[in-house]
C-alpha atoms as a PDB file:
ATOM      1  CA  UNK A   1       0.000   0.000   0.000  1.00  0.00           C
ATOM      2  CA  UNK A   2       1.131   3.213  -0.466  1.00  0.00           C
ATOM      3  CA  UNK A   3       1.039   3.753   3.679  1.00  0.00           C
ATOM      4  CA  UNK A   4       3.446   1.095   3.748  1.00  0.00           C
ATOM      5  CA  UNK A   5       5.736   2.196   0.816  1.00  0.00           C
ATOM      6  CA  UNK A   6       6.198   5.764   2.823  1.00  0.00           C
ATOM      7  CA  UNK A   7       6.893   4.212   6.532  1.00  0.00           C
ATOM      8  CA  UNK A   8       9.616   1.835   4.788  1.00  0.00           C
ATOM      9  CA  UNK A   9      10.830   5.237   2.688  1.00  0.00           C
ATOM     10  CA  UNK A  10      10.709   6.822   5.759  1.00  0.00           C
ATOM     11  CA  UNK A  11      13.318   4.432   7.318  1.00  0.00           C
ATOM     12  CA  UNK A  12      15.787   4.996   4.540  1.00  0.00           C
ATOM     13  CA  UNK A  13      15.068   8.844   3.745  1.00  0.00           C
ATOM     14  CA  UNK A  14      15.976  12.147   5.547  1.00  0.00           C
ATOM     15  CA  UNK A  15      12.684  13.562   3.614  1.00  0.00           C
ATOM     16  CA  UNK A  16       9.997  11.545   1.673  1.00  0.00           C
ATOM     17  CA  UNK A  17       7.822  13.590  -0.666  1.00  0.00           C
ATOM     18  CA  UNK A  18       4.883  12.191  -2.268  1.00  0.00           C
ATOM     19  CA  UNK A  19       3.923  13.002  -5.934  1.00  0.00           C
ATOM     20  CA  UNK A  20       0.203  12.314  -6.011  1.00  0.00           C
ATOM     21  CA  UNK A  21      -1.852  11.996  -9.718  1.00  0.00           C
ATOM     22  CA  UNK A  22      -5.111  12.846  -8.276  1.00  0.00           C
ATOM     23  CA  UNK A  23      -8.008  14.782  -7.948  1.00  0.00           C
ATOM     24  CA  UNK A  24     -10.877  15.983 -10.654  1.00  0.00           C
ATOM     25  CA  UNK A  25     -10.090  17.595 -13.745  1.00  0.00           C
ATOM     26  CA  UNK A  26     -11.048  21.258 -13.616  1.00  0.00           C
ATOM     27  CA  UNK A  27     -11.997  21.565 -10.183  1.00  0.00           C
ATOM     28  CA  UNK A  28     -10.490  24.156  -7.552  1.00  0.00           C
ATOM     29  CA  UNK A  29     -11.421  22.636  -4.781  1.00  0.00           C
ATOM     30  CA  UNK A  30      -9.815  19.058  -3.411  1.00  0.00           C
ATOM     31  CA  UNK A  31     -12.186  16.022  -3.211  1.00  0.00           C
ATOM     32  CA  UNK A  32     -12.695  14.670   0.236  1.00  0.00           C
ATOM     33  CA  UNK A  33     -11.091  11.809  -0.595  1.00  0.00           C
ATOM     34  CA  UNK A  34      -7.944  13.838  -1.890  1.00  0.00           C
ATOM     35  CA  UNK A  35      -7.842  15.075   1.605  1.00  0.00           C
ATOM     36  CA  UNK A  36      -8.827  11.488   3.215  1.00  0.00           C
ATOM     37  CA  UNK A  37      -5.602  10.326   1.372  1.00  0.00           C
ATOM     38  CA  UNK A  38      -3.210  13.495   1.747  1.00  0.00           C
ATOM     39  CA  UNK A  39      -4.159  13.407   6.167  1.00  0.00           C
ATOM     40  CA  UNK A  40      -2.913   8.738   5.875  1.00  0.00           C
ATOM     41  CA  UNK A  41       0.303  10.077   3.664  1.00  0.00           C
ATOM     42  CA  UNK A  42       1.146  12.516   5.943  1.00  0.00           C
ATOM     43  CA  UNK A  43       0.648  10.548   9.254  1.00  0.00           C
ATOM     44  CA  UNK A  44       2.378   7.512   7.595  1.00  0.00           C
ATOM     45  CA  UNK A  45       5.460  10.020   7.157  1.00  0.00           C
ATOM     46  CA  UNK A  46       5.309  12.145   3.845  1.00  0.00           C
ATOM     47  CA  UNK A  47       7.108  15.139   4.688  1.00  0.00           C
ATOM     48  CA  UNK A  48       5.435  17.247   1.796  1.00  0.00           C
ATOM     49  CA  UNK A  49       2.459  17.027  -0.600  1.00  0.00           C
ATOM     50  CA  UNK A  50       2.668  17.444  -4.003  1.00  0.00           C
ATOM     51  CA  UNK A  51      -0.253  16.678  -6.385  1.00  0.00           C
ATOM     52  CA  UNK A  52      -1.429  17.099  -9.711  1.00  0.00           C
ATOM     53  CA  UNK A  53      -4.155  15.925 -12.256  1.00  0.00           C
ATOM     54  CA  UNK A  54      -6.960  18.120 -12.110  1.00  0.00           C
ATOM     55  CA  UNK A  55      -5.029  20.941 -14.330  1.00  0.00           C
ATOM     56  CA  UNK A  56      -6.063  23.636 -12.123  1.00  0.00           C
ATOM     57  CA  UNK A  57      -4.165  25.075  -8.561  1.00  0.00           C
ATOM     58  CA  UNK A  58      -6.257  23.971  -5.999  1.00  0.00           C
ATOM     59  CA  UNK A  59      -5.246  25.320  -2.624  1.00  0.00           C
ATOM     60  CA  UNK A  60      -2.472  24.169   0.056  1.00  0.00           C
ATOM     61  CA  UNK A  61      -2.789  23.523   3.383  1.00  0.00           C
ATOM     62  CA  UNK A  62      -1.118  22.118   6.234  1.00  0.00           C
ATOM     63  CA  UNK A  63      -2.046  18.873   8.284  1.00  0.00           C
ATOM     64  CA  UNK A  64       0.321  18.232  11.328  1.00  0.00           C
ATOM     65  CA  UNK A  65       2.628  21.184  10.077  1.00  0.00           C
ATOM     66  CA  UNK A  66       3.510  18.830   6.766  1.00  0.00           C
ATOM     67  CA  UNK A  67       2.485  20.830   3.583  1.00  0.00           C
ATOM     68  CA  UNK A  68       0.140  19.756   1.121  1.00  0.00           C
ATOM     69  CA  UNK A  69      -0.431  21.074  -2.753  1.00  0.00           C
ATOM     70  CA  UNK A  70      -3.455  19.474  -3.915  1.00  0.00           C
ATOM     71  CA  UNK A  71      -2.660  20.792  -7.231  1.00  0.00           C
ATOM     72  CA  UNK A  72      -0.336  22.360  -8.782  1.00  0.00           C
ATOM     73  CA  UNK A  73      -2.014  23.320 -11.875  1.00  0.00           C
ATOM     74  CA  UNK A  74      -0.671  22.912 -15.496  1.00  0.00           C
ATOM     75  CA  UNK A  75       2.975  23.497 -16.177  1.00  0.00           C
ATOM     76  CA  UNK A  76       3.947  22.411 -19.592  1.00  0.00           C
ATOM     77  CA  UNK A  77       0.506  21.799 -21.348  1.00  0.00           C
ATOM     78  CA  UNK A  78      -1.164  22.786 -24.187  1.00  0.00           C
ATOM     79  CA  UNK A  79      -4.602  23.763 -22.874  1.00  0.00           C
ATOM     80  CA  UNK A  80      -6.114  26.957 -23.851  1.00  0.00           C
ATOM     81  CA  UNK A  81      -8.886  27.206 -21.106  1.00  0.00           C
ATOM     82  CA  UNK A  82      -7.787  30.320 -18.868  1.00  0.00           C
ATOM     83  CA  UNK A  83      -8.259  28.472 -15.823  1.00  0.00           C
ATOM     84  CA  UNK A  84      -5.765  25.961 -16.977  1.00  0.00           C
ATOM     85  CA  UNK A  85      -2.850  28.543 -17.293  1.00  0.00           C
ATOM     86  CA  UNK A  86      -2.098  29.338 -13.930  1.00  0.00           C
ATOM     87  CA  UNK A  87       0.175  26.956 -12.051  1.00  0.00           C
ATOM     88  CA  UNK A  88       2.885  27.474  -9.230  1.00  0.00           C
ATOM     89  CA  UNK A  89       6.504  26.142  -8.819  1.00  0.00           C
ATOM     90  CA  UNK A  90       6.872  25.401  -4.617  1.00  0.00           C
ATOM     91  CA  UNK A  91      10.162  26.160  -3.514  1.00  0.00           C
ATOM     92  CA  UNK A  92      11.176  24.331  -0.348  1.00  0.00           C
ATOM     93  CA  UNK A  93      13.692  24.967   2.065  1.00  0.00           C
ATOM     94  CA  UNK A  94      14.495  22.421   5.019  1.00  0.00           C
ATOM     95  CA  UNK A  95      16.025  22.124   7.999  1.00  0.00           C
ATOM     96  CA  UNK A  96      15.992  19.803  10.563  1.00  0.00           C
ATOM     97  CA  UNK A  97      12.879  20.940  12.150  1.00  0.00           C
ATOM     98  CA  UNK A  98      11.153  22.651   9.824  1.00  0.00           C
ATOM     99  CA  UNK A  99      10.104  23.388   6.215  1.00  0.00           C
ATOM    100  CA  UNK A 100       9.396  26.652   4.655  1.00  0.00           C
ATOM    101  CA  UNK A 101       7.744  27.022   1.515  1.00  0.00           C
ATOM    102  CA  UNK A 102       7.667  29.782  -1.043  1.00  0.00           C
ATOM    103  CA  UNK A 103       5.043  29.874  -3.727  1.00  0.00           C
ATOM    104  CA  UNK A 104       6.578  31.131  -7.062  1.00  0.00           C
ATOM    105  CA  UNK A 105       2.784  31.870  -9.212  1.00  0.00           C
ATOM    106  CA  UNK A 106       3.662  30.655 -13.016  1.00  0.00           C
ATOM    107  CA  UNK A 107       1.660  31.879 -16.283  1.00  0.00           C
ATOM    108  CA  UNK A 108       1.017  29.159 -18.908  1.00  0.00           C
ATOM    109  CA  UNK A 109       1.615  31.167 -22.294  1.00  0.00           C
ATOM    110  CA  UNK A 110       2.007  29.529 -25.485  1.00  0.00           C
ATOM    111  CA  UNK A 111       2.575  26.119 -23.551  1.00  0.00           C
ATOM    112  CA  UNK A 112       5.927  27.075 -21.889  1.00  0.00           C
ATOM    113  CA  UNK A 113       5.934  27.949 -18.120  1.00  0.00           C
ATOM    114  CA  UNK A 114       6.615  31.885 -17.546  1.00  0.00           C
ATOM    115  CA  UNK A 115       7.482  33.292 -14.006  1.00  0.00           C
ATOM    116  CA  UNK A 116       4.994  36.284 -13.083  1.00  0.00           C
END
């Protein structure tokens, strides 16, 4: 399971991030099951968050001080729908204690990824 996957990653990682393909297309807002899954990653020991799939940001948020991007938007795609433009690049810094995150906001134009 993938519970299992991060505590054994966990024994053999200083950090364990989890890429998760998730989530429904188009929508801004996480699916309770998106959270259901993010709250059993992060308690199993995924340090950070990351998802993608539904080609729109959807919002972060932090469970048990662990970060998680439901989604991250479009980066490189070739969708012309303006609410598939906008994407982010997360920046993360670590230390031994904690994690801080800075949100760089990216604008999808002509499919390549431009910094705003």
């Amino acid at each position: 399971t993938v519970k299992s996957q991060i505590e054994t990653a966990r024994t053999q990682a200083d950090f364990v991030f989890v890429s998760a393909h998730w989530g429904i297309e188009d929508h801004f807002t996480p699916s309770d099951e998106q959270k259901k899954y993010a709250r059993i990653m992060a308690d199993a020991g995924a340090d950070v968050i990351l998802g993608h799939h539904p080609h729109v940001i959807q919002k972060e948020e932090y469970f048990n001080g662990k970060p998680i991007f439901y989604s991250l938007g479009n980066f490189v795609f070739d969708q012309r729908k303006p609410e598939t433009s906008q994407s982010q690049i997360v920046q993360l810094d670590f230390t031994s204690t904690t994690c801080k995150v800075k949100v760089h906001p990216v604008t999808i134009h002509q499919c390549k990824p431009e910094m705003q």
